[in-house]
Protein backbone atom coordinates (compact mmCIF):
# COMPACT_ATOMS: atom_id res chain seq x y z
CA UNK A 1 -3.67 -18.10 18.26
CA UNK A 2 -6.60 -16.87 15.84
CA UNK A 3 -9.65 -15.65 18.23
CA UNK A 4 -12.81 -15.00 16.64
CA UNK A 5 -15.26 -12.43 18.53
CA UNK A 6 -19.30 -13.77 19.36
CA UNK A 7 -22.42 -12.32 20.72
CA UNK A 8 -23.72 -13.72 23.73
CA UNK A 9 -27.02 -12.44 22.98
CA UNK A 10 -27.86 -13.30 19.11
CA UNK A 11 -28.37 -10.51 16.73
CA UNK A 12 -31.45 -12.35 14.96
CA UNK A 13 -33.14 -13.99 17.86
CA UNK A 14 -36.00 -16.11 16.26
CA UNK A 15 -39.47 -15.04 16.94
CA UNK A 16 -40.09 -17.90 19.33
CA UNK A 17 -36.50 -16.90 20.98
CA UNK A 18 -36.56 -16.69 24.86
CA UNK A 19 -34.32 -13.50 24.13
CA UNK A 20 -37.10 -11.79 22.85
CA UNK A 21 -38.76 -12.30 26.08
CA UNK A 22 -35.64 -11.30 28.13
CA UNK A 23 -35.31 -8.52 25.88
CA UNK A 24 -38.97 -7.66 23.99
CA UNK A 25 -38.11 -4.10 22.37
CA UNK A 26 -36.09 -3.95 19.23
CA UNK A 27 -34.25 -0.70 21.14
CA UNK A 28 -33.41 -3.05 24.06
CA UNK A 29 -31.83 -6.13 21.88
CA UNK A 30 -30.52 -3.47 20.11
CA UNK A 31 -28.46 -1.76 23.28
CA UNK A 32 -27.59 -5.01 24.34
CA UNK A 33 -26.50 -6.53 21.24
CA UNK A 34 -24.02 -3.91 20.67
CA UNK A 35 -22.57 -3.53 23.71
CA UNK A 36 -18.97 -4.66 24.84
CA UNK A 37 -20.93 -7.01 27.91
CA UNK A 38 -22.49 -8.79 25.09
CA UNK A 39 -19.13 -10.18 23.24
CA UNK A 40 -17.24 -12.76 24.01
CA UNK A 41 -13.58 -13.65 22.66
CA UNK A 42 -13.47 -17.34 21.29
CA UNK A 43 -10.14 -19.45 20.52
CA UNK A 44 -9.52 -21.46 17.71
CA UNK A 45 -9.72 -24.67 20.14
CA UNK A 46 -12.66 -23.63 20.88
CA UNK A 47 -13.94 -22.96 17.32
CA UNK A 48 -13.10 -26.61 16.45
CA UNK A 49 -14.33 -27.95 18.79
CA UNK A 50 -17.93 -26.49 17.85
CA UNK A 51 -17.26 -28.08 14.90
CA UNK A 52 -16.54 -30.84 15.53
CA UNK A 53 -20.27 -31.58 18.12
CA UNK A 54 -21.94 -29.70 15.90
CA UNK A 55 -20.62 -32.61 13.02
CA UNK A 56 -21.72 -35.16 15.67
CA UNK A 57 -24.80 -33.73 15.61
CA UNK A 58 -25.20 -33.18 12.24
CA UNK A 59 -24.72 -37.08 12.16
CA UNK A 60 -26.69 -38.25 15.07
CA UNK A 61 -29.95 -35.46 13.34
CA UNK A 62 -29.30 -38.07 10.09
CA UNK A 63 -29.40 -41.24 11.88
CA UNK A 64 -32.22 -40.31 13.31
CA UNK A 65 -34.36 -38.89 10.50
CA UNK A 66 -34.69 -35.37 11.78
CA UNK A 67 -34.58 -33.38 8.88
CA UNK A 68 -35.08 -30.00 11.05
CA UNK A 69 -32.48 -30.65 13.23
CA UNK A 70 -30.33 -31.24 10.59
CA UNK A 71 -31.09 -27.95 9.29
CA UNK A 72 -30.27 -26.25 12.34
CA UNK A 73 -27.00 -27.63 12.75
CA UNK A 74 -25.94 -26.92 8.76
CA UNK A 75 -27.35 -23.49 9.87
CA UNK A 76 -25.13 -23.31 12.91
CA UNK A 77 -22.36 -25.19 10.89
CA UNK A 78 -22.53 -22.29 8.02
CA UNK A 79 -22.19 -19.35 10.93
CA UNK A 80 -19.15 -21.06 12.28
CA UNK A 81 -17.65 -21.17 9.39
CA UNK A 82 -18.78 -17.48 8.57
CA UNK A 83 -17.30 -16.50 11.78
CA UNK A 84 -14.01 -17.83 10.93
CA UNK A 85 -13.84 -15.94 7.69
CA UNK A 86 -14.25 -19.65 5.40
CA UNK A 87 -17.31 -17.78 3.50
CA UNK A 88 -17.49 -20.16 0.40
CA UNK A 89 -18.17 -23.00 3.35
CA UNK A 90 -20.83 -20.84 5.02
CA UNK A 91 -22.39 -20.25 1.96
CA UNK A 92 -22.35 -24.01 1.19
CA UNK A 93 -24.05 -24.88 4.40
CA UNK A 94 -26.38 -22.05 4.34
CA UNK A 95 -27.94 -23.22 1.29
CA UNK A 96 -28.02 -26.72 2.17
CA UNK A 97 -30.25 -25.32 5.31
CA UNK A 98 -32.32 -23.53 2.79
CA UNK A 99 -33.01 -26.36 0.13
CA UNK A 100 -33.82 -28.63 3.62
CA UNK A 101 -36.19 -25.50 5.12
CA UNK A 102 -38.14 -25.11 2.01
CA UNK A 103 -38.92 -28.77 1.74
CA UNK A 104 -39.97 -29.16 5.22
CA UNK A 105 -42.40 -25.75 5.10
CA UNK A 106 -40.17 -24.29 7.87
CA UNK A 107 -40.26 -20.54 6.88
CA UNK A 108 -38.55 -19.36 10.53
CA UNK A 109 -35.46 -21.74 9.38
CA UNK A 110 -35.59 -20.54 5.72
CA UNK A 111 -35.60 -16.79 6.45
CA UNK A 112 -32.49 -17.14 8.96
CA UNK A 113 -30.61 -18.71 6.36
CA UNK A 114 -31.23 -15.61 3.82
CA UNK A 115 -30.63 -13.47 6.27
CA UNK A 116 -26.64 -15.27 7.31
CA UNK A 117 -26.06 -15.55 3.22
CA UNK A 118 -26.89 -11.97 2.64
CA UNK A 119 -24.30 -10.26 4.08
CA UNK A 120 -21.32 -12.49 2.73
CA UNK A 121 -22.59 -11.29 -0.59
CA UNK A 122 -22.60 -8.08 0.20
CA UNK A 123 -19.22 -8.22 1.26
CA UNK A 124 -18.17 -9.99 -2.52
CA UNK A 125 -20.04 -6.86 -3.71
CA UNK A 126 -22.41 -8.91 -5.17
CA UNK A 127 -25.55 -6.76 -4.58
CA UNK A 128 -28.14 -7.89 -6.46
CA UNK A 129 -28.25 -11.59 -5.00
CA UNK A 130 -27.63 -10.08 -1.88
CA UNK A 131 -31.09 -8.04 -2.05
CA UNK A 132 -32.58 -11.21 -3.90
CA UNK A 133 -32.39 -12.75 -0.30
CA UNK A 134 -33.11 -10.19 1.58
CA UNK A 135 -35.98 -9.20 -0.51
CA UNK A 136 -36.89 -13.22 0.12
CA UNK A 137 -36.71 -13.06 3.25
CA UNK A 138 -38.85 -9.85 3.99
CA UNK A 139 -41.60 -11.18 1.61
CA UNK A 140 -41.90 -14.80 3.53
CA UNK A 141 -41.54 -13.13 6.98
CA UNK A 142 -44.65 -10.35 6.06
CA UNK A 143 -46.58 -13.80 4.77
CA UNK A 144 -46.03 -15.11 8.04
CA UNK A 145 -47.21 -12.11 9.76
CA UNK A 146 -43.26 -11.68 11.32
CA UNK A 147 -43.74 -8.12 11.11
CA UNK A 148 -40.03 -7.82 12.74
CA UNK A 149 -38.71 -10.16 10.55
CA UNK A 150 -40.05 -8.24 7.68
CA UNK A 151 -38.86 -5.21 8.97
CA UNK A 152 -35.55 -6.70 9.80
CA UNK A 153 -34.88 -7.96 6.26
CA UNK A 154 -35.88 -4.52 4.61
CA UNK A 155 -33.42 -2.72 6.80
CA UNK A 156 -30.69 -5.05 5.62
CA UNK A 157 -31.86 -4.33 2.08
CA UNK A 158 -31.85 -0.46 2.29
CA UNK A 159 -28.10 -1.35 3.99
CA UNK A 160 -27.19 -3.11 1.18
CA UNK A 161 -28.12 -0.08 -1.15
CA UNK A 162 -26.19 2.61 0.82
CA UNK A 163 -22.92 -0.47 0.92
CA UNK A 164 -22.97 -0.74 -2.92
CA UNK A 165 -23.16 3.13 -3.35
CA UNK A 166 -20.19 3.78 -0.98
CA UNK A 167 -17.94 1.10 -3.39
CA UNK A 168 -18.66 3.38 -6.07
């Protein structure tokens, strides 16, 4: 049976996150993040069966006109899908929670999104679009005043130059 392995504590908590309350230094999330506590083994069952409430979700945020929630969910659709190694569907949903961010003015959203997409292109070895986003995403988060997420996003970028250097 195909397993896929989570964090229980997110690696990007939002801003707003209670996580960063649990947890408010970037060294603490960090420790915690990384430890062996902090993963969790998840079945293929299980897998499908997120997608499947997050589709009923994704249907019931539609019915109901909630354009954010909809977001979310093709956001959480997108790292499923990431998760299970199906990168061209992550990607899909990603940017569908991007185009859906940017029209509602929902920057927190928008910059999550970037930040998921980046490293799939870094893995195709496509650099450049993968600093594009992260690039994005630092610029919005400093506009915002999300000092970490600024920070965040150009520590992802100077990762993505020492990644495309090493495939040299």
């Amino acid at each position: 049976e195909l397993y896929t392995i989570e964090h229980i504590l997110p690696q990007r908590p939002s801003a707003t996150s209670e996580w960063r309350r649990w947890f408010p230094t970037a060294e603490e999330r960090s420790q915690s993040v990384e430890s062996l506590g902090n993963l969790v083994l998840i079945s293929q069952e299980q897998n499908d069966k997120a997608l499947y409430y997050d589709s009923l979700a994704l249907q019931q945020f539609n019915l109901t006109g909630d354009q954010e929630g909809v977001a979310l969910t093709l956001g959480n659709i997108g790292n499923l899908y990431a998760d299970l190694g199906q990168k061209q569907k992550a990607l899909q949903h990603y940017q569908q929670a991007i185009d859906l961010y940017r029209k509602l003015g929902i920057t927190s959203g928008l910059v999550r999104n970037l930040l998921n997409m980046a490293p799939i292109y870094n893995e195709q070895n496509d650099f450049l679009y993968a600093r594009k986003l992260l690039l994005d995403a630092a610029t919005i988060s400093k506009e915002q005043e999300d000092f970490y997420g600024s920070a965040y996003s150009l520590g992802n970028l100077g990762a993505s130059y020492f990644r495309s250097y090493q495939t040299f």
